[in-house]
C-alpha atoms as a PDB file:
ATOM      1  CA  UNK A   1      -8.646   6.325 -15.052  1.00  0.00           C
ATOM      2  CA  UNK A   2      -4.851   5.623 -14.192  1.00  0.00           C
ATOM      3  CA  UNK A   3      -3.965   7.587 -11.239  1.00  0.00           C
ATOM      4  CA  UNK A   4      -1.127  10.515 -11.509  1.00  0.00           C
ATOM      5  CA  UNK A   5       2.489  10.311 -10.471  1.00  0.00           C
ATOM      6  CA  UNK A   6       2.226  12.989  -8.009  1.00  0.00           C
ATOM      7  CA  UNK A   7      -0.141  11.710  -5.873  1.00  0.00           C
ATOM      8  CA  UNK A   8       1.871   8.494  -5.456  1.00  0.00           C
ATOM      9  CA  UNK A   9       5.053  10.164  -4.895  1.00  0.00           C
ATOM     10  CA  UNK A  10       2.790  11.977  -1.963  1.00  0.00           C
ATOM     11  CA  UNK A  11       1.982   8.829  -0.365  1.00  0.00           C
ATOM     12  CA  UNK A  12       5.433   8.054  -0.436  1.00  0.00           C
ATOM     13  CA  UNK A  13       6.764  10.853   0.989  1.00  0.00           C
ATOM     14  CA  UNK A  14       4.305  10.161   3.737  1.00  0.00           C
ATOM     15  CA  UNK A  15       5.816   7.060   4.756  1.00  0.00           C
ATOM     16  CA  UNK A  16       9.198   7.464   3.920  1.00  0.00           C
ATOM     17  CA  UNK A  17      10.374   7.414   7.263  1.00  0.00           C
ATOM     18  CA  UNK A  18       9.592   3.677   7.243  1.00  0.00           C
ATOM     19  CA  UNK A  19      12.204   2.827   6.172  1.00  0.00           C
ATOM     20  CA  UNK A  20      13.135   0.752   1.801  1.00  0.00           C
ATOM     21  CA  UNK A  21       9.829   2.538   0.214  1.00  0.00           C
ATOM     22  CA  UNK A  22       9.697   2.186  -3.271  1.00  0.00           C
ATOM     23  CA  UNK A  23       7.116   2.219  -6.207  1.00  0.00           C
ATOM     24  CA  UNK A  24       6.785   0.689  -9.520  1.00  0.00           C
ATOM     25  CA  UNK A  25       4.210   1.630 -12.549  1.00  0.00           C
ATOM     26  CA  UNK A  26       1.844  -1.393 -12.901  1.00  0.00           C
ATOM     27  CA  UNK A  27      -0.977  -1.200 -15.762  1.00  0.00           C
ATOM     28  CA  UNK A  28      -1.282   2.479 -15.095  1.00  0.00           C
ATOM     29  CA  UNK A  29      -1.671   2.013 -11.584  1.00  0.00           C
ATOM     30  CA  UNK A  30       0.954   1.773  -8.978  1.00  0.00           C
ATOM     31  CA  UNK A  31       2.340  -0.879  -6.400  1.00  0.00           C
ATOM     32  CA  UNK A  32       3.897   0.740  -3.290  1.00  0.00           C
ATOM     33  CA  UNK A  33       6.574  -1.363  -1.083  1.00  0.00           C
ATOM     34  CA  UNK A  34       8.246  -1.672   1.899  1.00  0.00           C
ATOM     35  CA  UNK A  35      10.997  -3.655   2.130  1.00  0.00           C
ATOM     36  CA  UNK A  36      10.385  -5.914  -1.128  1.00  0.00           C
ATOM     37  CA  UNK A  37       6.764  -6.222   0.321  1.00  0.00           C
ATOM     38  CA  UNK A  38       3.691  -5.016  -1.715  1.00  0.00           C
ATOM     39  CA  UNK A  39       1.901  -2.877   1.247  1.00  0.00           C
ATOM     40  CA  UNK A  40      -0.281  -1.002  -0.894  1.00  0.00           C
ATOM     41  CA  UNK A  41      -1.372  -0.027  -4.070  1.00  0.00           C
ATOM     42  CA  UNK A  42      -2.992   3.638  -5.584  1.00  0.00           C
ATOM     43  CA  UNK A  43      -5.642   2.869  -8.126  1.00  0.00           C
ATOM     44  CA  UNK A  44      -7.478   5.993  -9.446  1.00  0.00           C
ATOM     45  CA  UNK A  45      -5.807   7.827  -6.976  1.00  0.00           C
ATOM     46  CA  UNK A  46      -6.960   6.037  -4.225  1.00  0.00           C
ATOM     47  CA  UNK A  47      -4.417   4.431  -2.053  1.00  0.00           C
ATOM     48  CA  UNK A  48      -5.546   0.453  -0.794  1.00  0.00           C
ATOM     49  CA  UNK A  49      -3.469  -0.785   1.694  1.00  0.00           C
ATOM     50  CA  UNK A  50      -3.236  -5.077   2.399  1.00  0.00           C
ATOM     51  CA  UNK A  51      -5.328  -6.321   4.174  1.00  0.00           C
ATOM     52  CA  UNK A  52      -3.544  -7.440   7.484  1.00  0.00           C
ATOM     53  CA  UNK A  53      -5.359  -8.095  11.038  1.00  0.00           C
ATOM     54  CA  UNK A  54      -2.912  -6.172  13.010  1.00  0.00           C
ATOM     55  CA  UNK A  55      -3.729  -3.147  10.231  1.00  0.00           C
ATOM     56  CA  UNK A  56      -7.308  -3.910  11.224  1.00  0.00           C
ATOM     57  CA  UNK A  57      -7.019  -3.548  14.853  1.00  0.00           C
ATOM     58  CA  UNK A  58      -4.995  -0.250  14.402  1.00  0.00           C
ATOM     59  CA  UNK A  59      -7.341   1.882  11.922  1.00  0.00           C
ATOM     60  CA  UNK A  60     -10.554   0.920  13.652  1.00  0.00           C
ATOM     61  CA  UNK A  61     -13.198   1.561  11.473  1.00  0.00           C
ATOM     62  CA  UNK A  62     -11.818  -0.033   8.250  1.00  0.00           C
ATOM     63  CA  UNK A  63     -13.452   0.659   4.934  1.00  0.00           C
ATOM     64  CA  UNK A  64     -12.230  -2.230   2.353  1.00  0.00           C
ATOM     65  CA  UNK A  65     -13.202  -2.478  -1.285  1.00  0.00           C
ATOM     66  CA  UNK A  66     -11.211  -3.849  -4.131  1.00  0.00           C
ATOM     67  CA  UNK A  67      -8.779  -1.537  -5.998  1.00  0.00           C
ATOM     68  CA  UNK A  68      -9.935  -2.889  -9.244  1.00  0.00           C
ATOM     69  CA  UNK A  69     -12.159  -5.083 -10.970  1.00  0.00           C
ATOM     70  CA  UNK A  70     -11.999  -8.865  -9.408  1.00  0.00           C
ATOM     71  CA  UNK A  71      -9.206  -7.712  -7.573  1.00  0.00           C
ATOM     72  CA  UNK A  72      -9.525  -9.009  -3.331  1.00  0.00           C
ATOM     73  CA  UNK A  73     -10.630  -6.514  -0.750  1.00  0.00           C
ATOM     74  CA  UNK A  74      -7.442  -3.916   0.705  1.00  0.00           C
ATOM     75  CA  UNK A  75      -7.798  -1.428   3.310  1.00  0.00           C
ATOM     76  CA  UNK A  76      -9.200   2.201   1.744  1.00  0.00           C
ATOM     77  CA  UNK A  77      -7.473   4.738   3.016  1.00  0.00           C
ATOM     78  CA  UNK A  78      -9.756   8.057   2.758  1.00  0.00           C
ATOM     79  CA  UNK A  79      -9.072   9.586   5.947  1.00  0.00           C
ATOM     80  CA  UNK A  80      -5.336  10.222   7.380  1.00  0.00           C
ATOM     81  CA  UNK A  81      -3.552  10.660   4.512  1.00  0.00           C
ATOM     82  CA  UNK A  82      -1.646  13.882   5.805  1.00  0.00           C
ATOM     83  CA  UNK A  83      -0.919  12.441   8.679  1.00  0.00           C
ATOM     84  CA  UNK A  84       2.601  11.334   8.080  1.00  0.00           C
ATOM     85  CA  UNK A  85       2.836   9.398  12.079  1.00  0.00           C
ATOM     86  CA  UNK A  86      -0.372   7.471  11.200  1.00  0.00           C
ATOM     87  CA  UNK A  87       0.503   6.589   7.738  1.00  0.00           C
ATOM     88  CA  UNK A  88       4.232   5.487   8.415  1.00  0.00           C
ATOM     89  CA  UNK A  89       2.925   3.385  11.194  1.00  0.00           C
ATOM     90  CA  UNK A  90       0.116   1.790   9.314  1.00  0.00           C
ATOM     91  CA  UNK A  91       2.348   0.785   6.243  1.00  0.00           C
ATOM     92  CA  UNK A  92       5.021  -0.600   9.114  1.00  0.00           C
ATOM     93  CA  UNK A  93       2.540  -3.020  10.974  1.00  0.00           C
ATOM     94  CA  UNK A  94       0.973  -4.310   7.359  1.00  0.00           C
ATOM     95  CA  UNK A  95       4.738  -5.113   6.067  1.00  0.00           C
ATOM     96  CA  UNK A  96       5.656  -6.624   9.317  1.00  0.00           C
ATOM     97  CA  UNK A  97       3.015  -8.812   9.453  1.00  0.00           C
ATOM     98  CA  UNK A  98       3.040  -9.614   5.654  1.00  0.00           C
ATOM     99  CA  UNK A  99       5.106 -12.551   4.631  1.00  0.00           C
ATOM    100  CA  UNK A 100       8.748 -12.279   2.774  1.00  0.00           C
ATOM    101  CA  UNK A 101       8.011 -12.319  -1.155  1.00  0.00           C
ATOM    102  CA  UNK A 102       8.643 -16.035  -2.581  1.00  0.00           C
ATOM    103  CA  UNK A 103      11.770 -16.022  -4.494  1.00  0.00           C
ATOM    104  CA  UNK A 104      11.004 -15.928  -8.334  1.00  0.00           C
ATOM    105  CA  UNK A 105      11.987 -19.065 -10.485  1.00  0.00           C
ATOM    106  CA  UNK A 106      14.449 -19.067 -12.871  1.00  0.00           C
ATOM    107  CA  UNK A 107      13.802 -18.955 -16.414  1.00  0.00           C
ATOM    108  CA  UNK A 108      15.335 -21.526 -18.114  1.00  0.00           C
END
């Protein structure tokens, strides 16, 4: 199940006081970032946010689980997800303490 444009564009609403939020379609899922930084992604219209310690420490209780098949462990967020001062400050500790994106090669 691919998960629906809306609820994306809900999440991002959410944390759009965080400042460069943007989202791209990815295999019928969606990647959310902040600042050029994957932060999250909504599978199935769940969102799974990266996996950072400082994001640990901050929601507590963490429920992780992978947002698809083989895919590593993010954070599941279930709870919280109208709560645009939680949210905004979640995705702004996981992209601060996620590193810049590597530059992509040139093709030749």
């Amino acid at each position: 199940m691919s998960s629906d444009e809306d609820f994306v564009t809900f999440i991002v609403d959410q944390i759009k006081d965080v400042g460069a939020i943007s989202y791209r379609k990815m295999f019928g899922e969606y990647a959310i970032y902040s600042g050029g930084k994957v932060v999250a992604l909504v599978c199935d219209n769940q969102l799974f946010v990266k996996r950072t310690d400082a994001g640990r420490v901050f929601i507590g209780e963490v429920v992780e689980a992978p947002p698809y098949p083989g895919a590593k462990p993010s954070f599941l967020i279930e709870d919280n997800l109208d709560d645009k001062e939680w949210m905004s400050q979640l995705i702004h500790i996981t992209a601060n303490e996620l590193p810049a994106p590597k530059p992509k090669r040139k093709s030749r």
